[in-house]
Protein backbone atom coordinates (compact mmCIF):
# COMPACT_ATOMS: atom_id res chain seq x y z
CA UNK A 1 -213.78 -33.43 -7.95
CA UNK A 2 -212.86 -32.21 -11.38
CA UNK A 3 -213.50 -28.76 -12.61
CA UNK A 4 -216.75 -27.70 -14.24
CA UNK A 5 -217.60 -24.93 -16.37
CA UNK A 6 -220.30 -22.89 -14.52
CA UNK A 7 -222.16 -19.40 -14.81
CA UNK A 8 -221.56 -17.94 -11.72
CA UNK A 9 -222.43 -14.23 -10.30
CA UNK A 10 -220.20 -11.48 -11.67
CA UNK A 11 -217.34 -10.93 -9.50
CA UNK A 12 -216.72 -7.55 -7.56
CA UNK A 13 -213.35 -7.65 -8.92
CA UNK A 14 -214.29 -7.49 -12.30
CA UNK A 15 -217.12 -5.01 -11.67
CA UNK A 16 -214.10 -3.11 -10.40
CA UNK A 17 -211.91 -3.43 -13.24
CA UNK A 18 -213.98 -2.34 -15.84
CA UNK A 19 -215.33 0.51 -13.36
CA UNK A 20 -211.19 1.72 -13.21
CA UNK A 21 -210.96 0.94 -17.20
CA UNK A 22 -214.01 3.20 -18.29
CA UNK A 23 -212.71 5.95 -15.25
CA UNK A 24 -209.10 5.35 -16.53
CA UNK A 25 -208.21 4.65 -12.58
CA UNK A 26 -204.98 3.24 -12.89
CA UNK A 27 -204.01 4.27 -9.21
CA UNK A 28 -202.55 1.03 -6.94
CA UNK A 29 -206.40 0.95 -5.46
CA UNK A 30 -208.02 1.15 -8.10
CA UNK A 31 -209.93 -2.55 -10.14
CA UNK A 32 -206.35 -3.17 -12.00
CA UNK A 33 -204.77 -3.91 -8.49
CA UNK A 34 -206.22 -7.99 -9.56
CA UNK A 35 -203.67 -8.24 -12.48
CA UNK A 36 -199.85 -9.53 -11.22
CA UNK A 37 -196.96 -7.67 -12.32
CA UNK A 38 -196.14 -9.95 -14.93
CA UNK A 39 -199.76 -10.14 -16.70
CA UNK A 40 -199.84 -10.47 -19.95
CA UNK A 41 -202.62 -9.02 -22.52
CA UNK A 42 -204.00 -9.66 -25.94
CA UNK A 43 -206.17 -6.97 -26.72
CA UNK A 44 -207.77 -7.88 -30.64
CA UNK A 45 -204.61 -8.03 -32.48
CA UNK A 46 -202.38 -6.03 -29.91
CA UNK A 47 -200.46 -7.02 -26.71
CA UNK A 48 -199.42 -5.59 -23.77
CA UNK A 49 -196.41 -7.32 -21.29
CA UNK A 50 -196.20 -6.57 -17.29
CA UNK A 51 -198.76 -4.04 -15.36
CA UNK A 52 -197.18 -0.86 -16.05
CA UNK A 53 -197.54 -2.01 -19.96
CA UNK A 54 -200.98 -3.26 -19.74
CA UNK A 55 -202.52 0.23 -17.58
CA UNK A 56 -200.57 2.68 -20.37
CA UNK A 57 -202.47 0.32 -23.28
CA UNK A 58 -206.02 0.68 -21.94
CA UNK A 59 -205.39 4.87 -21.12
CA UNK A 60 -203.99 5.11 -24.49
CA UNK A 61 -206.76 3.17 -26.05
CA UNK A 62 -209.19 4.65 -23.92
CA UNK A 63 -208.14 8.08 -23.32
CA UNK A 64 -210.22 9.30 -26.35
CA UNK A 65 -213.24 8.02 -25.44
CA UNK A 66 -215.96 7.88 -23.39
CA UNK A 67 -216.34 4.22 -21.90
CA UNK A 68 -219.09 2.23 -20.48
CA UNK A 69 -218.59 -2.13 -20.11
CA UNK A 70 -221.59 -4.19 -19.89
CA UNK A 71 -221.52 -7.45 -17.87
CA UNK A 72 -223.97 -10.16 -19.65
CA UNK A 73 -222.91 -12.85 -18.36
CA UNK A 74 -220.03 -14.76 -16.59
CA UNK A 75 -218.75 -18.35 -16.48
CA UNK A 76 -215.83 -19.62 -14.41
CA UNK A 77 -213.76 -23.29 -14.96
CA UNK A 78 -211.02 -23.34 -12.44
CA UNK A 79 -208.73 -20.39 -12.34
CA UNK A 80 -210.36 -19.30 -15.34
CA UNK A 81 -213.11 -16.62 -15.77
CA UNK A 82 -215.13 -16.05 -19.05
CA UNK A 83 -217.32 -12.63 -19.82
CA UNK A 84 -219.64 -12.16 -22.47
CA UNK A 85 -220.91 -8.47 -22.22
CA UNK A 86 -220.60 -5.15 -24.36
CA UNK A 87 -219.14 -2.02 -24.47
CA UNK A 88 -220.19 1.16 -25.01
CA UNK A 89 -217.68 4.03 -27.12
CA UNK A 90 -218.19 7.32 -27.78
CA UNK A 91 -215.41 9.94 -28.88
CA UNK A 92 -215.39 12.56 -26.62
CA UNK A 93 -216.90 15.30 -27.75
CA UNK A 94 -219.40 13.64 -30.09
CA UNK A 95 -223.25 13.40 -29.34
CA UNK A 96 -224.38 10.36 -27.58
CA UNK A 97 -225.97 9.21 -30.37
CA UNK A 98 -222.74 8.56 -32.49
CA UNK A 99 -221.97 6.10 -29.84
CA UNK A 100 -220.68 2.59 -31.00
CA UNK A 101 -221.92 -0.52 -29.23
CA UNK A 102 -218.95 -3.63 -29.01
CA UNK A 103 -221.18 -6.18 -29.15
CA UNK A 104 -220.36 -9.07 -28.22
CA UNK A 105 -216.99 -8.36 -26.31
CA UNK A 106 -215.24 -11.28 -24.91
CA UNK A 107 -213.02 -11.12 -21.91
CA UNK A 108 -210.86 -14.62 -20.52
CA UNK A 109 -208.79 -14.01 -17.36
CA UNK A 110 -206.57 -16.73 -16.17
CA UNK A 111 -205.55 -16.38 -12.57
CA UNK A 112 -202.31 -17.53 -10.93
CA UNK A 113 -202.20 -19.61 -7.74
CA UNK A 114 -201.91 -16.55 -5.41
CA UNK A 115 -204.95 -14.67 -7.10
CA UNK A 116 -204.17 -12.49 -9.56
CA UNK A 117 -204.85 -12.41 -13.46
CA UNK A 118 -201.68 -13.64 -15.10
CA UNK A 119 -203.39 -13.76 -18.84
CA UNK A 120 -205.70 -11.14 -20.01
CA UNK A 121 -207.12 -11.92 -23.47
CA UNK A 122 -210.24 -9.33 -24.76
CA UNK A 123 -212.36 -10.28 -28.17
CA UNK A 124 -214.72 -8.24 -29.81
CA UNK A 125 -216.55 -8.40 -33.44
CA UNK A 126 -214.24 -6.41 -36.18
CA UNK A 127 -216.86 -4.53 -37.57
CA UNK A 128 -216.73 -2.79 -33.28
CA UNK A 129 -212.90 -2.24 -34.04
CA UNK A 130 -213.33 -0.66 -37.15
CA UNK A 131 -216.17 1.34 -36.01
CA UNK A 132 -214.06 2.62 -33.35
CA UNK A 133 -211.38 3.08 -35.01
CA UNK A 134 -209.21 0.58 -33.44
């Protein structure tokens, strides 16, 4: 039976990973324990190589914020997983009403054939970026 492209609940996993990425939870139990050692991530126009690389790029990124991800939906072909959602940013510090909605954010995560994300790429409208100052 061939692969199909098909919306499917939104995976505990993921739930978890944006969960550690808005908490900046890098510990070994926290959502980022899905990624292998050797993942790799596009981030916009950045990139990150290997686990260690890829949890320092998302506290530096994230470390001046105040985070929340959105899940809108989720599709899944094969190893592959597709999220359409949002994200929330606000500058710590700042009222809640200077936050600056990422909308839409993409996320594709490829997995490998023991079950971890080998490929992280994240997509998000540059108008977000430059509002955010990233």
């Amino acid at each position: 039976m061939a692969d199909s492209f098909k919306q499917i609940e939104t995976p505990q996993w993921m739930l978890e990973l944006f969960k550690s990425i808005d908490e900046l939870d890098t510990s070994e139990d926290s959502g980022f324990r899905i990624f292998d050692d050797n993942v790799a991530l596009q981030f916009g126009t950045r990139t990150a190589h290997g686990i260690e690389d890829v949890k320092k790029f998302f506290i530096q990124l994230d470390e001046p914020f105040i985070t929340q991800h959105f899940v809108d939906v989720v599709y899944q072909y094969g190893n592959a997983y597709f999220m359409q959602g949002k994200a929330s940013l606000r500058k710590k510090g700042d009222p809640p009403e200077k936050s600056v909605l990422g909308a839409p954010l993409f996320n594709l995560l490829w997995f490998n054939d023991v079950g971890k994300v080998i490929r992280y790429v994240v997509d998000f409208p540059p108008e977000a970026a430059a509002a955010a100052g990233i």
